[in-house]
N, C-alpha and C. Protein backbone atom coordinates (compact mmCIF):
# COMPACT_ATOMS: atom_id res chain seq x y z
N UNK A 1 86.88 -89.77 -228.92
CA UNK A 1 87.37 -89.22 -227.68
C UNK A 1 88.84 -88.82 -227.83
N UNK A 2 89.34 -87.79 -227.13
CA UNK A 2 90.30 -87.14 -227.15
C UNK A 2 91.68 -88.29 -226.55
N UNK A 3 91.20 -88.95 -225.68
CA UNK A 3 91.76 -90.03 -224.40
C UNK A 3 90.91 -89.98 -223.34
N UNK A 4 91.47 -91.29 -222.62
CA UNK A 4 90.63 -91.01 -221.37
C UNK A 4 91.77 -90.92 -219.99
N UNK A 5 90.82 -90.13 -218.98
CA UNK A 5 91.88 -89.45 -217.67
C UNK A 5 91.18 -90.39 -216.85
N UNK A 6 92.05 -90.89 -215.96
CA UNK A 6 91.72 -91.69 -214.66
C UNK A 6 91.59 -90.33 -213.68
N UNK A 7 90.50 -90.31 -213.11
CA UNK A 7 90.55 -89.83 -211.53
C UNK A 7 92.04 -89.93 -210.49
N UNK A 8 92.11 -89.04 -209.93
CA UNK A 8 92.71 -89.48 -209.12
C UNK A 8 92.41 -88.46 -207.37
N UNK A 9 93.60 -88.59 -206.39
CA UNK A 9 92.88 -88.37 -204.96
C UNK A 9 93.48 -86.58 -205.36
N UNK A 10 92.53 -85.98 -204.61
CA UNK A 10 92.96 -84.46 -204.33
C UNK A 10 93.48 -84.22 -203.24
N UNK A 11 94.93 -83.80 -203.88
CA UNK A 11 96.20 -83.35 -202.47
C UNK A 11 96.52 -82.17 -202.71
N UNK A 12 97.17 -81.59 -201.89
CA UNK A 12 97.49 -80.48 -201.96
C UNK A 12 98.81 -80.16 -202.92
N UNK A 13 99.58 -81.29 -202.50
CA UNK A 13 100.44 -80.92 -203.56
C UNK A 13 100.79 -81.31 -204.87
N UNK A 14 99.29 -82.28 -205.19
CA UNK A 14 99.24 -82.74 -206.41
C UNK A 14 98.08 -81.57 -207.25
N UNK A 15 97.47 -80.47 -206.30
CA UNK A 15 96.72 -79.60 -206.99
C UNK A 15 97.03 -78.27 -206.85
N UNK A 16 98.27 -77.90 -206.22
CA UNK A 16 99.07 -76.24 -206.60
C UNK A 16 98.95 -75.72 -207.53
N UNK A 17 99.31 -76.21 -208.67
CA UNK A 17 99.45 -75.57 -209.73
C UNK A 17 98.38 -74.92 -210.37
N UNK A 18 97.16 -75.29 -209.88
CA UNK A 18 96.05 -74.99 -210.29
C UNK A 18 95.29 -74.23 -209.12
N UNK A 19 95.63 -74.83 -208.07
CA UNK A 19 94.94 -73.77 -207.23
C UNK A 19 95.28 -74.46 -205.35
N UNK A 20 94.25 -74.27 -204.26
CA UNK A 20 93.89 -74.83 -203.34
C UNK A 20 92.91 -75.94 -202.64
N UNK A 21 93.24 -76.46 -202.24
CA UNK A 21 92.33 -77.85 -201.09
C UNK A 21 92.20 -77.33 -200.07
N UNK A 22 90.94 -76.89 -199.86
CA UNK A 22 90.47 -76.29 -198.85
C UNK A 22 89.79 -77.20 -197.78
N UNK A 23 90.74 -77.52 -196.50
CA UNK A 23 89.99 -78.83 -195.38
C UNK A 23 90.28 -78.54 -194.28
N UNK A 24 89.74 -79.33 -193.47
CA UNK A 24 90.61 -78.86 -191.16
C UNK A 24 91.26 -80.43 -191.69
N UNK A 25 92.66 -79.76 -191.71
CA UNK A 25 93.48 -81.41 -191.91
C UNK A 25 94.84 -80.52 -191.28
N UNK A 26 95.05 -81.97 -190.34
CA UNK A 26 96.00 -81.11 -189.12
C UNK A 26 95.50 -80.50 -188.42
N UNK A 27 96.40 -80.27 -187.34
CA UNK A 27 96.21 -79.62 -186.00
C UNK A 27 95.66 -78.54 -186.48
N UNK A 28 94.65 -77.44 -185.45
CA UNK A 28 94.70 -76.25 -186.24
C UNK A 28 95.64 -75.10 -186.00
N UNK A 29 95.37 -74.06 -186.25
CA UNK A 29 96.38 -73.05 -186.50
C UNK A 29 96.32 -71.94 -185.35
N UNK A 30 95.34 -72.10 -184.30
CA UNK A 30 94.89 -71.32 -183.45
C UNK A 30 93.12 -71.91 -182.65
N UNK A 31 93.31 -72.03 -181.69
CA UNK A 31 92.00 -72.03 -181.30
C UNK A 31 91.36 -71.35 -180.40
N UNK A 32 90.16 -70.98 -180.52
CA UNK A 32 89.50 -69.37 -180.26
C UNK A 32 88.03 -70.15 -179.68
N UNK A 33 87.42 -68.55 -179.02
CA UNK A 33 85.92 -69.21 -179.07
C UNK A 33 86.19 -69.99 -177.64
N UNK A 34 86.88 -69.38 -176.76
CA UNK A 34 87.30 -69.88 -175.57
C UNK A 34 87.31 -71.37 -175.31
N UNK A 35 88.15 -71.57 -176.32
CA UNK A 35 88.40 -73.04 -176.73
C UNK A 35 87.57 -74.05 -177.17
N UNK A 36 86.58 -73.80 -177.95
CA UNK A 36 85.82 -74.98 -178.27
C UNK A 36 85.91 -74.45 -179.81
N UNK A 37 86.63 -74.14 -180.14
CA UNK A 37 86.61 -73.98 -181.90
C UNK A 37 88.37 -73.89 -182.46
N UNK A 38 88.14 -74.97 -183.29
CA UNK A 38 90.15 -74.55 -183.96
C UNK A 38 90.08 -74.32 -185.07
N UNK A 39 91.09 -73.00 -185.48
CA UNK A 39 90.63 -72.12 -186.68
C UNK A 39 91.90 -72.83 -187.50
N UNK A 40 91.45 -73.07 -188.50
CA UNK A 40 92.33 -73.90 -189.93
C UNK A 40 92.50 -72.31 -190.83
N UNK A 41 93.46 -71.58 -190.92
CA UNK A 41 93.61 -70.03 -190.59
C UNK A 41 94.03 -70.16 -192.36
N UNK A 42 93.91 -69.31 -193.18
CA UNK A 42 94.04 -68.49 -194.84
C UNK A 42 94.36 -69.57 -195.38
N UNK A 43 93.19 -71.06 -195.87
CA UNK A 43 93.86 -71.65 -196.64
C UNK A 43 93.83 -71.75 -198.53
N UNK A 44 92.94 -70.41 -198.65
CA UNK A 44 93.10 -70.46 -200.52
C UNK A 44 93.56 -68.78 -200.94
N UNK A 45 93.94 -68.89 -201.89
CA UNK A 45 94.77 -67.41 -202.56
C UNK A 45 93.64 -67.14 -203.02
N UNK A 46 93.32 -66.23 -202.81
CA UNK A 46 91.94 -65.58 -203.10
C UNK A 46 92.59 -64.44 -203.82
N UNK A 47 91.97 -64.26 -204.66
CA UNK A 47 92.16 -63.11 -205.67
C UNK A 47 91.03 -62.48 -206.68
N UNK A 48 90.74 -61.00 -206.63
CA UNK A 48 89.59 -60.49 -207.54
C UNK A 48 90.15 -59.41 -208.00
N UNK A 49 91.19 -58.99 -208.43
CA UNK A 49 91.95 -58.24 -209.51
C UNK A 49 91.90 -56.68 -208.40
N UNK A 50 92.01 -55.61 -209.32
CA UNK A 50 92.20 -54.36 -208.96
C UNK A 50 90.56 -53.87 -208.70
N UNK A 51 89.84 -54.59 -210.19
CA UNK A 51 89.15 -53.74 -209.80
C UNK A 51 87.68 -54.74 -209.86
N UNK A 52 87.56 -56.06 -209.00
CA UNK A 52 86.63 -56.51 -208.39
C UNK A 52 86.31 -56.89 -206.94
N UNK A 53 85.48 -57.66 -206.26
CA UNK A 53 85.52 -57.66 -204.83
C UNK A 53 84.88 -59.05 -204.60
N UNK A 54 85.39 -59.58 -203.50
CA UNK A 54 84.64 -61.14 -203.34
C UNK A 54 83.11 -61.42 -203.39
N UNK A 55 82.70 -61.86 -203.70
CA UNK A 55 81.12 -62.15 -203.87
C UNK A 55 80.51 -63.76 -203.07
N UNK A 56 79.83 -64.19 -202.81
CA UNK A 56 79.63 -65.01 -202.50
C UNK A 56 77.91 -65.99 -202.84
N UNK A 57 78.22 -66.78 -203.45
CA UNK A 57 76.98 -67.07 -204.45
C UNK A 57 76.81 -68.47 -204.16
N UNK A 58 75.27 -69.21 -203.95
CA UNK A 58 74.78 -70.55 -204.11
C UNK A 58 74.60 -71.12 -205.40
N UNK A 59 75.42 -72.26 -205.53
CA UNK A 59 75.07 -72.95 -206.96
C UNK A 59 74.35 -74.45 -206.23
N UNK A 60 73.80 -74.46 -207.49
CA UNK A 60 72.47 -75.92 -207.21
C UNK A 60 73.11 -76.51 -208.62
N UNK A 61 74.28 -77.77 -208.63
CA UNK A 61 74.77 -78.38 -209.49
C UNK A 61 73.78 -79.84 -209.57
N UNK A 62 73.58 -80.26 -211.10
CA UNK A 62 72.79 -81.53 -211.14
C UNK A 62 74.11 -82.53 -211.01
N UNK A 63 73.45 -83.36 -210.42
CA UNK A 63 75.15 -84.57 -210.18
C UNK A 63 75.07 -85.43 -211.10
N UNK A 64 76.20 -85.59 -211.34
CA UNK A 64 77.21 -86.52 -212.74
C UNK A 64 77.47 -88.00 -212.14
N UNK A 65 77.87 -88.67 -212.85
CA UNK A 65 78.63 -89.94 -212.40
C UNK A 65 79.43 -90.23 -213.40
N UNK A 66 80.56 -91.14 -213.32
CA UNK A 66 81.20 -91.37 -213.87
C UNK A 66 81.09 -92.85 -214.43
N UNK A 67 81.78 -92.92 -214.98
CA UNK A 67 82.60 -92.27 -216.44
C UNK A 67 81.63 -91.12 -217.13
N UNK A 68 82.21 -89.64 -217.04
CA UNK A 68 81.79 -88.59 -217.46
C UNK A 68 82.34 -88.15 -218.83
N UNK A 69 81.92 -87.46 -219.30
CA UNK A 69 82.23 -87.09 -220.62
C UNK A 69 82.49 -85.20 -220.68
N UNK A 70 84.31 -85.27 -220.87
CA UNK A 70 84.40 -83.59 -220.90
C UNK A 70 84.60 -82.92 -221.88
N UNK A 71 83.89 -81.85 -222.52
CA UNK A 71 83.70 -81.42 -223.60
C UNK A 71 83.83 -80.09 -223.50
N UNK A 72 83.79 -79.55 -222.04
CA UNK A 72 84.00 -78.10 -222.02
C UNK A 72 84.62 -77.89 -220.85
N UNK A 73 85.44 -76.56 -221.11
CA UNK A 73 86.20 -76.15 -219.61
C UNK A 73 86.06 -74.63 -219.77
N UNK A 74 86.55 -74.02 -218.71
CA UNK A 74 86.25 -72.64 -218.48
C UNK A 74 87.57 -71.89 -217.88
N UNK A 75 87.76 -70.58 -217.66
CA UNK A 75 88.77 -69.78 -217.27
C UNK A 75 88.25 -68.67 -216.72
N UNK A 76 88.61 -68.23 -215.30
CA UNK A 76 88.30 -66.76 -215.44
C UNK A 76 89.84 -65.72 -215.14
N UNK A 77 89.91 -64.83 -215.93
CA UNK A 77 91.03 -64.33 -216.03
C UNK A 77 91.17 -63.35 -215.43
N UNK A 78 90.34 -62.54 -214.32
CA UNK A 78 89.93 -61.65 -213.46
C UNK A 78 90.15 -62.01 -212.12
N UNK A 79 89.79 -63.39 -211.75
CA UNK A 79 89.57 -63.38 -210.28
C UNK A 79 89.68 -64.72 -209.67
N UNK A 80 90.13 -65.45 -209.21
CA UNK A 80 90.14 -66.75 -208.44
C UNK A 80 88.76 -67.09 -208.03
N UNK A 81 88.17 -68.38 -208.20
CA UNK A 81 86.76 -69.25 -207.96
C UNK A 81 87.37 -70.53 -206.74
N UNK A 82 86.36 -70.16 -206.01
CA UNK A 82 85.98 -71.24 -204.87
C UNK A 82 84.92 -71.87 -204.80
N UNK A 83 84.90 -73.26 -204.82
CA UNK A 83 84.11 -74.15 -204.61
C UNK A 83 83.66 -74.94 -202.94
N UNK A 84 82.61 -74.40 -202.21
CA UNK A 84 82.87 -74.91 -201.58
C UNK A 84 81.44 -75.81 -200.88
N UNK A 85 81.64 -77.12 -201.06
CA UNK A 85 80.07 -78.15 -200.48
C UNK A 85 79.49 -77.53 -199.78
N UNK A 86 78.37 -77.79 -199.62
CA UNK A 86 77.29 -77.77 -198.49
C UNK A 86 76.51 -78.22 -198.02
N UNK A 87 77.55 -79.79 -198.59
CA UNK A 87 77.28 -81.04 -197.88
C UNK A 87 78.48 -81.69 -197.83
N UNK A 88 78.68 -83.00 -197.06
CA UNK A 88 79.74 -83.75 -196.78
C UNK A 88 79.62 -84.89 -198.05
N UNK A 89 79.16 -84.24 -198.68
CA UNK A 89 79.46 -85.23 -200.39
C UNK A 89 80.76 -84.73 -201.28
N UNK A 90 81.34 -85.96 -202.26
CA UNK A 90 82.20 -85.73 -202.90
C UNK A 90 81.97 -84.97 -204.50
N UNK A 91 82.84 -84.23 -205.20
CA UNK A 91 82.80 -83.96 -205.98
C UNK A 91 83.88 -83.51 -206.86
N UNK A 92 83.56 -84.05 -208.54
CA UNK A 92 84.99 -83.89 -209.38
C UNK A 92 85.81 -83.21 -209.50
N UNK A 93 86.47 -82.98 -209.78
CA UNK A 93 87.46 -81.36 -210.17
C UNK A 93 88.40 -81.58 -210.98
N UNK A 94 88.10 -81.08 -212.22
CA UNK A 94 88.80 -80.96 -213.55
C UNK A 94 89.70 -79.74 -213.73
N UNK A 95 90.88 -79.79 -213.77
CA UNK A 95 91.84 -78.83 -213.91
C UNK A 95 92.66 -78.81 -215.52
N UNK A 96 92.86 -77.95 -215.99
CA UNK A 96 93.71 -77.79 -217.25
C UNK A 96 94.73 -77.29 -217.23
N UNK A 97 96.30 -77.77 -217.33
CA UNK A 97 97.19 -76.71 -217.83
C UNK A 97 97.39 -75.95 -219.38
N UNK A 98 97.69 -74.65 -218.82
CA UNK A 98 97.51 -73.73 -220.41
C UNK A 98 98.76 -74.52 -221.02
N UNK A 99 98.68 -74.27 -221.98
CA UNK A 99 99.34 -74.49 -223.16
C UNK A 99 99.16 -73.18 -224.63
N UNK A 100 100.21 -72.18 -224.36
CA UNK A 100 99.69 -71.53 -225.24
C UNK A 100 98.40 -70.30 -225.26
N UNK A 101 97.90 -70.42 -223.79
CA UNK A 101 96.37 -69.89 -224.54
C UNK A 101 95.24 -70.44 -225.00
N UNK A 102 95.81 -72.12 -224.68
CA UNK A 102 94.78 -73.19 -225.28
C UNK A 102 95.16 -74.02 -223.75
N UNK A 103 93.64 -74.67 -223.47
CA UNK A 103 93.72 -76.06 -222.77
C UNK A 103 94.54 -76.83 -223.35
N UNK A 104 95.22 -77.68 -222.24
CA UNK A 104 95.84 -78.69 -222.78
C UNK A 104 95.85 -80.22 -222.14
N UNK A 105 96.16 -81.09 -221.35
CA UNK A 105 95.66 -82.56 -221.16
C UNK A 105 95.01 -81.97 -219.81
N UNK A 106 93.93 -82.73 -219.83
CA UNK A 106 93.34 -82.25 -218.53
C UNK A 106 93.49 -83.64 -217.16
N UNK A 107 93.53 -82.95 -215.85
CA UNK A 107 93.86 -83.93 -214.85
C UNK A 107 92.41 -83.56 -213.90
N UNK A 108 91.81 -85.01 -213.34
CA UNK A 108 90.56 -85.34 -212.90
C UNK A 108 91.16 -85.62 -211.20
N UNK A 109 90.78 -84.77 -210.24
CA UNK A 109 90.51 -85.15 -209.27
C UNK A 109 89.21 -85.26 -208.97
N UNK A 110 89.05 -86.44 -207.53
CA UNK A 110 87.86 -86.34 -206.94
C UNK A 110 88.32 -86.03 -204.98
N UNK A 111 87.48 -85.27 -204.92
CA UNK A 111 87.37 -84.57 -203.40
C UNK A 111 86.57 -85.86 -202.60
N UNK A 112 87.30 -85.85 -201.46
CA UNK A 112 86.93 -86.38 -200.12
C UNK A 112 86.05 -86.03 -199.37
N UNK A 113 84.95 -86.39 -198.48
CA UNK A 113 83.74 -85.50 -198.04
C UNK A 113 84.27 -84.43 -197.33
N UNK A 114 84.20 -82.89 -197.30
CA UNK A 114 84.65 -82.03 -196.58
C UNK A 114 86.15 -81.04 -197.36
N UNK A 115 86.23 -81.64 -198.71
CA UNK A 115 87.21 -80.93 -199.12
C UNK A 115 86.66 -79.74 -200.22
N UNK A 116 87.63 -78.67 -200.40
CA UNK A 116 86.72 -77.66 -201.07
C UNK A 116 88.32 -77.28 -202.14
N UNK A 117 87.73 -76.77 -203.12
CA UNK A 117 88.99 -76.21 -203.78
C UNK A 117 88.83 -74.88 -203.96
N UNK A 118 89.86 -73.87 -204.26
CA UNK A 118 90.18 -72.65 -205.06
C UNK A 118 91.20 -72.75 -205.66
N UNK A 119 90.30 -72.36 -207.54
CA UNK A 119 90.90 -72.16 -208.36
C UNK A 119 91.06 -70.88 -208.72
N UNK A 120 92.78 -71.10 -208.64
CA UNK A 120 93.37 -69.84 -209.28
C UNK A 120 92.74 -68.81 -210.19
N UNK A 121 93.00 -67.58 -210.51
CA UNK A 121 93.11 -67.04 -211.77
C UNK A 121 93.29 -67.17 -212.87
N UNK A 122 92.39 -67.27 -213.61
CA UNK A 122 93.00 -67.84 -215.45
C UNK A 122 93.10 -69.35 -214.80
N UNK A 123 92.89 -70.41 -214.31
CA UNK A 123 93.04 -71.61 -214.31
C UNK A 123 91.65 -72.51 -215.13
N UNK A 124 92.23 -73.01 -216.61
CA UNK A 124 91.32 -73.63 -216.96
C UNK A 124 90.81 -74.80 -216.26
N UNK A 125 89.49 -75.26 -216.31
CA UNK A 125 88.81 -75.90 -215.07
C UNK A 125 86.66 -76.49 -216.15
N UNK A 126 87.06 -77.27 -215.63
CA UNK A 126 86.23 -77.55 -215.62
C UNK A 126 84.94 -76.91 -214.91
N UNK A 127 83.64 -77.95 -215.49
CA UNK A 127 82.07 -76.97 -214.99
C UNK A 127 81.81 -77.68 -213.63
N UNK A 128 80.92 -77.54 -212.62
CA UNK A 128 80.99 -77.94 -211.12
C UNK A 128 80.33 -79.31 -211.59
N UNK A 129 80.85 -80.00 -210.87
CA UNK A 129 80.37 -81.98 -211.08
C UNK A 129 80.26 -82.54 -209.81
N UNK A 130 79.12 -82.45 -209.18
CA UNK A 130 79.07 -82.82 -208.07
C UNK A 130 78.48 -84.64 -208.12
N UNK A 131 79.30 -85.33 -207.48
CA UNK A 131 78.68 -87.00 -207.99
C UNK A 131 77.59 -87.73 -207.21
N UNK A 132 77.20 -86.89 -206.27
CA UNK A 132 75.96 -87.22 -205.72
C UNK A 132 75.18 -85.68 -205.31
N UNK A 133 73.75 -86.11 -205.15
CA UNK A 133 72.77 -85.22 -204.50
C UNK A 133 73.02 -85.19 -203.09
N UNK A 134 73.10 -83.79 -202.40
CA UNK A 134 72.28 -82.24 -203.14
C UNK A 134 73.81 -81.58 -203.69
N UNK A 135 73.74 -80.86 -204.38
CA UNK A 135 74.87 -80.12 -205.13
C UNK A 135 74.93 -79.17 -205.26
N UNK A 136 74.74 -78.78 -203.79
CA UNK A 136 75.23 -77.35 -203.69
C UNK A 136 75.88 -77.04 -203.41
N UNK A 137 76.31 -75.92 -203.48
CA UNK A 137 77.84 -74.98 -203.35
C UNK A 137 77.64 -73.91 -203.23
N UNK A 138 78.79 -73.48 -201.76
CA UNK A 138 78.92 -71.58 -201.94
C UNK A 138 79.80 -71.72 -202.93
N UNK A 139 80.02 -70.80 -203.22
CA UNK A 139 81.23 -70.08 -204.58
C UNK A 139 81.26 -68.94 -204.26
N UNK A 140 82.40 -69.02 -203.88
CA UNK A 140 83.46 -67.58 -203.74
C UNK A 140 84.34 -66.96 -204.75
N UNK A 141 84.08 -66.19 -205.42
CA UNK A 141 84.56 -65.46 -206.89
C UNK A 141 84.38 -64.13 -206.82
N UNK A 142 84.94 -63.61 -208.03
CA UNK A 142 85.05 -62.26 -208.63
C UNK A 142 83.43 -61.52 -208.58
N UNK A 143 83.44 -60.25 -208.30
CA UNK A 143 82.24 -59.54 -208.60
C UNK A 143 82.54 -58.42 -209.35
N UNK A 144 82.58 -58.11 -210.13
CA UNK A 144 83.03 -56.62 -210.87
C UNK A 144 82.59 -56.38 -212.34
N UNK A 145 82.75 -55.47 -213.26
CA UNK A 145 83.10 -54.83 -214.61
C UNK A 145 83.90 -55.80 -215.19
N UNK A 146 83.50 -55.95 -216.64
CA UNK A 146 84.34 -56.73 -217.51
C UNK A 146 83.61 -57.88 -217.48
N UNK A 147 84.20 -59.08 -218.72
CA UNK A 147 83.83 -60.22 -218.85
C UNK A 147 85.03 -61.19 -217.80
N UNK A 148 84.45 -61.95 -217.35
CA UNK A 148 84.85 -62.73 -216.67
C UNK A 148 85.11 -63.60 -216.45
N UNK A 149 85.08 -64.45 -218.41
CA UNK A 149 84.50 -65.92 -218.32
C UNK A 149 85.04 -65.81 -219.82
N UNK A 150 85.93 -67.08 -220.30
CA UNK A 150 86.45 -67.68 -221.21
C UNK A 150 86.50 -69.21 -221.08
N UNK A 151 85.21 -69.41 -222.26
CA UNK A 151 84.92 -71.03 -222.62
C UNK A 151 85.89 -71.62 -223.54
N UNK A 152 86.30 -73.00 -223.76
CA UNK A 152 86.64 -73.76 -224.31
C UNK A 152 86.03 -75.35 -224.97
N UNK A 153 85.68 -75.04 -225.94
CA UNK A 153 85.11 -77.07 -226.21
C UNK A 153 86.24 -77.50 -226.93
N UNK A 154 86.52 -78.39 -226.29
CA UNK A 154 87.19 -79.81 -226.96
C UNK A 154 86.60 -79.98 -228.45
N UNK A 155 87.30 -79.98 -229.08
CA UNK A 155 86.71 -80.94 -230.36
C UNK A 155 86.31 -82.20 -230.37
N UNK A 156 87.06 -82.94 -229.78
CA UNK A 156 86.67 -84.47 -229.17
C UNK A 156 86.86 -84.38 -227.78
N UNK A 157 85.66 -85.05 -227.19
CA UNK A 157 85.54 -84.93 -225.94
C UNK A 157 86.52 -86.22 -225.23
N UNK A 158 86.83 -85.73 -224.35
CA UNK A 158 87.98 -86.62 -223.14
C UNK A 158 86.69 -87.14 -222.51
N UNK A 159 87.16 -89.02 -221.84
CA UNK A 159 86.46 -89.62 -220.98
C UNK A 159 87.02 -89.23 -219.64
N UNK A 160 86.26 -89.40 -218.72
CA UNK A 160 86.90 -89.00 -217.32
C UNK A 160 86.61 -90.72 -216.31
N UNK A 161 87.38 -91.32 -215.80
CA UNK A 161 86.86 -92.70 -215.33
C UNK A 161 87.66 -92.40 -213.85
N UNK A 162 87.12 -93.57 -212.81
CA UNK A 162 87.34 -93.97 -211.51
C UNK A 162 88.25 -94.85 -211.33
């Protein structure tokens, strides 16, 4: 093993650098719907380059538990990826800072029921790890021309623990 990463809680400002925590936390930002709805108003940088457009897609993830074993991460260098439940279950989120053009130590959050992330552009990241059933997800990403997707394996795989 490469080392092993402790989990830790997903905040907002412990996950900037990599992207957004998408939640209704706080007051909201407006409420509409002649008051029975409060709108939590633009909370991820959404981005699909010049020349793609948002898409919106169901993933059916098999769920993991931990202590997990990470051996691969991913990038897309086109367009910002959103993860978002479609259930009030928790799930991992593996982030990488570049180094170079290369992954480099990777940091393990786990989401709170109701939290969603978007990852940046080019943000290496882990594959969807949802830790309980059902594991699904909208995903909000890039639709366009071009490749869109740059893998990475570890040579030795990193433990991921709780």
């Amino acid at each position: 093993m490469s080392g092993e990463i402790r989990t830790e809680p997903l905040t907002r400002a412990a996950f900037a650098p990599f992207g957004d925590v998408i939640e209704a936390a706080g007051a909201p930002d407006k409420i509409i719907n002649a008051g029975l709805c409060g709108r939590h108003h633009d909370l991820a940088r959404l981005d699909f380059g010049s020349d793609g457009r948002a898409g919106i897609s169901v993933f059916d993830a098999k769920p993991r538990a931990l202590p997990y074993t990470l051996d691969l991460v991913e990038r897309h260098p086109d367009g910002s990826q959103a993860f978002i439940p479609l259930s009030l279950a928790s799930f991992l989120v593996i982030v990488v800072p570049d180094e170079d053009g290369r992954p480099g130590r990777p940091r393990a959050f786990v989401t709170t029921p109701g939290q969603a992330v978007n990852l940046l552009r080019n943000t290496w990241h882990g594959v969807l790890t949802p830790l309980e059933a059902p594991g699904l997800f909208a995903v909000v990403d890039r639709i366009g021309p071009g490749a869109n997707l740059e893998e990475y394996r570890f040579e030795v795989p990193w433990r991921v623990t709780g």
